[in-house]
Protein backbone atom coordinates (compact mmCIF):
# COMPACT_ATOMS: atom_id res chain seq x y z
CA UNK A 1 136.14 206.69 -64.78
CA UNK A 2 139.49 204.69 -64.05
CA UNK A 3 142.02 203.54 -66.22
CA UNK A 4 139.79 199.67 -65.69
CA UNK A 5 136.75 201.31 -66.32
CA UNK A 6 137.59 203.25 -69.76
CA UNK A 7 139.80 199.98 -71.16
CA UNK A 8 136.83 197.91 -70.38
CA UNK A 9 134.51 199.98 -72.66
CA UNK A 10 137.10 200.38 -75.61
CA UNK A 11 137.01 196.63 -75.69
CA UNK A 12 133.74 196.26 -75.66
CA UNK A 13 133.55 198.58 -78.65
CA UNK A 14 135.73 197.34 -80.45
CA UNK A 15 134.60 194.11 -80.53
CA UNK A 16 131.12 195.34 -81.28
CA UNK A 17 132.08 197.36 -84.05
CA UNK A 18 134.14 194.52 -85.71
CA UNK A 19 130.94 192.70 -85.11
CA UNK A 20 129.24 195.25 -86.89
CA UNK A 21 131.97 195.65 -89.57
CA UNK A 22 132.17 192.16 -90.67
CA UNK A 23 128.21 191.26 -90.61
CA UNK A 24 127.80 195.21 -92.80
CA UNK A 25 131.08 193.12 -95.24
CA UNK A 26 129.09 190.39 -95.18
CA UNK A 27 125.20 190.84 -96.12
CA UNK A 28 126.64 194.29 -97.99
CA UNK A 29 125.39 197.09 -95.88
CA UNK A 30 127.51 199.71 -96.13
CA UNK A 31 126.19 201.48 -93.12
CA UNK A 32 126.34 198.91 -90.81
CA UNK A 33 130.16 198.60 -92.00
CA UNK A 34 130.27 202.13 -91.21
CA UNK A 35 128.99 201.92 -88.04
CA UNK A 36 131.16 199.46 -86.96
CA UNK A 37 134.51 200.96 -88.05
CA UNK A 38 133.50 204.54 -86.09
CA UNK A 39 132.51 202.09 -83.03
CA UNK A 40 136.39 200.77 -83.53
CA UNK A 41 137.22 203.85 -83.76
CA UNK A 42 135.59 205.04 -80.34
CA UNK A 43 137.01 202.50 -78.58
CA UNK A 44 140.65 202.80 -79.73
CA UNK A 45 140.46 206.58 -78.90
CA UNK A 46 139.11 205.00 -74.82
CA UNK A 47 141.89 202.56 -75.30
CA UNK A 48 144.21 205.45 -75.39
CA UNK A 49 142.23 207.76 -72.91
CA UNK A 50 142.80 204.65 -70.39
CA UNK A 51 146.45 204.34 -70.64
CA UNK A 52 147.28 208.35 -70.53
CA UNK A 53 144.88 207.95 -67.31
CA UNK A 54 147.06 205.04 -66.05
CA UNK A 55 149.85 206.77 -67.27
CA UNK A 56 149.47 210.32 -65.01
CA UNK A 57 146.46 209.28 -62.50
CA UNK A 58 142.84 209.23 -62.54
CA UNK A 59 143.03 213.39 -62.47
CA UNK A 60 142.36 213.71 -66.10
């Protein structure tokens, strides 16, 4: 995957899991809270996997 490709999905993910967060907040489900905070998570840690690729090449 390319530098695009990987930013693409950590947005996606983290907008899902904010989703997820704030609807778990909301009705009080502590899982789906959960669930959305790791899904943040994920996506900051492609967020950063995206710019080391754009950073050194798509080699990685």
């Amino acid at each position: 995957m390319g530098e695009f490709t990987d930013k693409a999905k950590a947005a996606g993910n983290k907008l899902v899991g904010s989703a997820k967060e704030a609807i778990g907040n909301a009705t009080d489900n502590e899982q789906l809270a959960d669930e959305g905070e790791a899904q943040q998570t994920k996506g900051t840690g492609q967020d950063v996997k995206g710019s080391v690729k754009g950073a050194l090449g798509d080699d990685i």
